[in-house]
Protein backbone atom coordinates (compact mmCIF):
# COMPACT_ATOMS: atom_id res chain seq x y z
CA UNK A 1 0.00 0.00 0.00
CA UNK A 2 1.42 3.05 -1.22
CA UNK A 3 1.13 6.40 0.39
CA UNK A 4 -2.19 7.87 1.59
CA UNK A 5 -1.30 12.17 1.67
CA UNK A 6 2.29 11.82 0.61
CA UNK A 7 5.98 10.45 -0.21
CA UNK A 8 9.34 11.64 0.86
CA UNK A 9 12.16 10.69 -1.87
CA UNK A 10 16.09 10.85 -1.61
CA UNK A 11 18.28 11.02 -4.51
CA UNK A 12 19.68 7.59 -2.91
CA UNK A 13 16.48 6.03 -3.66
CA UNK A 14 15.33 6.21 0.33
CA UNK A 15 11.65 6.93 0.47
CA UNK A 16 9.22 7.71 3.41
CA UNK A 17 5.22 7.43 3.24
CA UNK A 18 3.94 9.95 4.94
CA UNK A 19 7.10 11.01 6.80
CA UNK A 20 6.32 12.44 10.26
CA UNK A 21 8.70 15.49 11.27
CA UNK A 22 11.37 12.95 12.77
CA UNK A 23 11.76 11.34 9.66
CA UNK A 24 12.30 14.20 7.22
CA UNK A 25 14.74 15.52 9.86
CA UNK A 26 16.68 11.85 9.36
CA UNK A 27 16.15 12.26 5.78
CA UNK A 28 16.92 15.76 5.44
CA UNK A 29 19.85 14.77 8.42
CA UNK A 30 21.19 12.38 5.49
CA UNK A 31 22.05 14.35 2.43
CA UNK A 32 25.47 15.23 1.19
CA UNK A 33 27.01 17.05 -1.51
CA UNK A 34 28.25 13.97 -3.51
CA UNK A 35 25.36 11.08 -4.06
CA UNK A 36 22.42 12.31 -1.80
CA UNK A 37 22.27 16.04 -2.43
CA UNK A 38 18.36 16.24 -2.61
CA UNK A 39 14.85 15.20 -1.11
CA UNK A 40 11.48 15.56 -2.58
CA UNK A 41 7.95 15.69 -0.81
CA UNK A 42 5.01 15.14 -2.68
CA UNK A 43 1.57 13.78 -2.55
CA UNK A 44 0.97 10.47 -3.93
CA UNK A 45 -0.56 10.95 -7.02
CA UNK A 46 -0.34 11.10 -10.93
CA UNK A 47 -0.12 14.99 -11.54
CA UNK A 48 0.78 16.26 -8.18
CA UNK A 49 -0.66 20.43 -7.22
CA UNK A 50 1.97 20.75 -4.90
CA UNK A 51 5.65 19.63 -4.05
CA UNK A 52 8.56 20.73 -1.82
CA UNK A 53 12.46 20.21 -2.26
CA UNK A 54 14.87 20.77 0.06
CA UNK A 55 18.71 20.86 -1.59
CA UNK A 56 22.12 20.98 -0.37
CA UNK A 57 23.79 24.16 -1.47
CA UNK A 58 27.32 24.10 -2.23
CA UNK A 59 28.47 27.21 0.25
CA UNK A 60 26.27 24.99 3.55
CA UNK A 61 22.89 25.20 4.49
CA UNK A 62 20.01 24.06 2.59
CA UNK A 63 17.50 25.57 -0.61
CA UNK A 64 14.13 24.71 0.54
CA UNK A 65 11.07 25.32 -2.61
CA UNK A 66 8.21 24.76 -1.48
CA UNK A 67 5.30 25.20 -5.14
CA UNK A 68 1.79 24.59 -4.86
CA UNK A 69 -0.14 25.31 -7.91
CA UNK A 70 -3.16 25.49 -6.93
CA UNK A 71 -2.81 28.33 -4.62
CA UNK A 72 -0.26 30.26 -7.03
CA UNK A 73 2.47 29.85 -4.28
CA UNK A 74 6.19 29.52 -4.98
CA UNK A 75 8.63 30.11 -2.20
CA UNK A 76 12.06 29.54 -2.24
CA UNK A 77 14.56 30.29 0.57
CA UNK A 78 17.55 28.82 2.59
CA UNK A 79 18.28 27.55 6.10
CA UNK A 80 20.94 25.82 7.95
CA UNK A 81 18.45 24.65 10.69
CA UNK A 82 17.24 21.23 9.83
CA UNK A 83 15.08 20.98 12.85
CA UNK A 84 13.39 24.38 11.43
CA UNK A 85 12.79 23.14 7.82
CA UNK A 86 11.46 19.49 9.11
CA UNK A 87 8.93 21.68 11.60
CA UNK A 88 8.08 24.38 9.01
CA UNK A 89 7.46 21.93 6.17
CA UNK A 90 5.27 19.47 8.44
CA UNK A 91 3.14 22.58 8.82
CA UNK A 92 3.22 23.62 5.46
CA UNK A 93 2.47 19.97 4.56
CA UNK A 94 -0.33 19.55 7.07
CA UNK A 95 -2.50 22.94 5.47
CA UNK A 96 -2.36 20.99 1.91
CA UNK A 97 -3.85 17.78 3.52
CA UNK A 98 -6.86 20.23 5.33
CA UNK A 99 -7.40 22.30 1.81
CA UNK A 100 -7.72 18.93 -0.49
CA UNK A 101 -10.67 17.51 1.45
């Protein structure tokens, strides 16, 4: 059974259904700038309204995009917290699960 609101994917090929905040801080926790530099959130669907992607920059820190189509949103900014972007996108997350019903 796949996921029911949404996947977490790593460039290694390490997914998460419905990640909680723990583990997109582990996932998050496990990127690199050689093999794992990336991880993608995204509901489980066909043709997806919304995604975020949080990437490791080259000078530290992460990119985090967060693009939901439906609401015309497209944010893109940087952190070096990981604990911060694993909160803030479990929030962000949670309002697309509330507006799709």
């Amino acid at each position: 059974m796949g996921a029911r609101y949404y996947g977490a994917d790593s460039e290694n090929g390490d997914r998460i259904d419905d990640p909680s905040e723990d583990a997109l801080f582990i996932l998050i926790s496990d990127l690199n700038d050689s093999d794992n530099t990336f991880v993608t959130v995204q509901p489980d669907e066909d043709d997806p309204v919304w995604f975020a992607s949080i990437a490791v920059l080259d000078e530290g820190g992460y990119e985090i995009v967060r693009r939901d189509t439906s609401r015309n949103e497209h944010e893109v900014t940087t952190s070096t917290s990981i604990n911060d972007i694993a909160r803030d996108l479990t929030i962000w997350m949670a309002a697309r699960r509330i507006s799709a019903r």
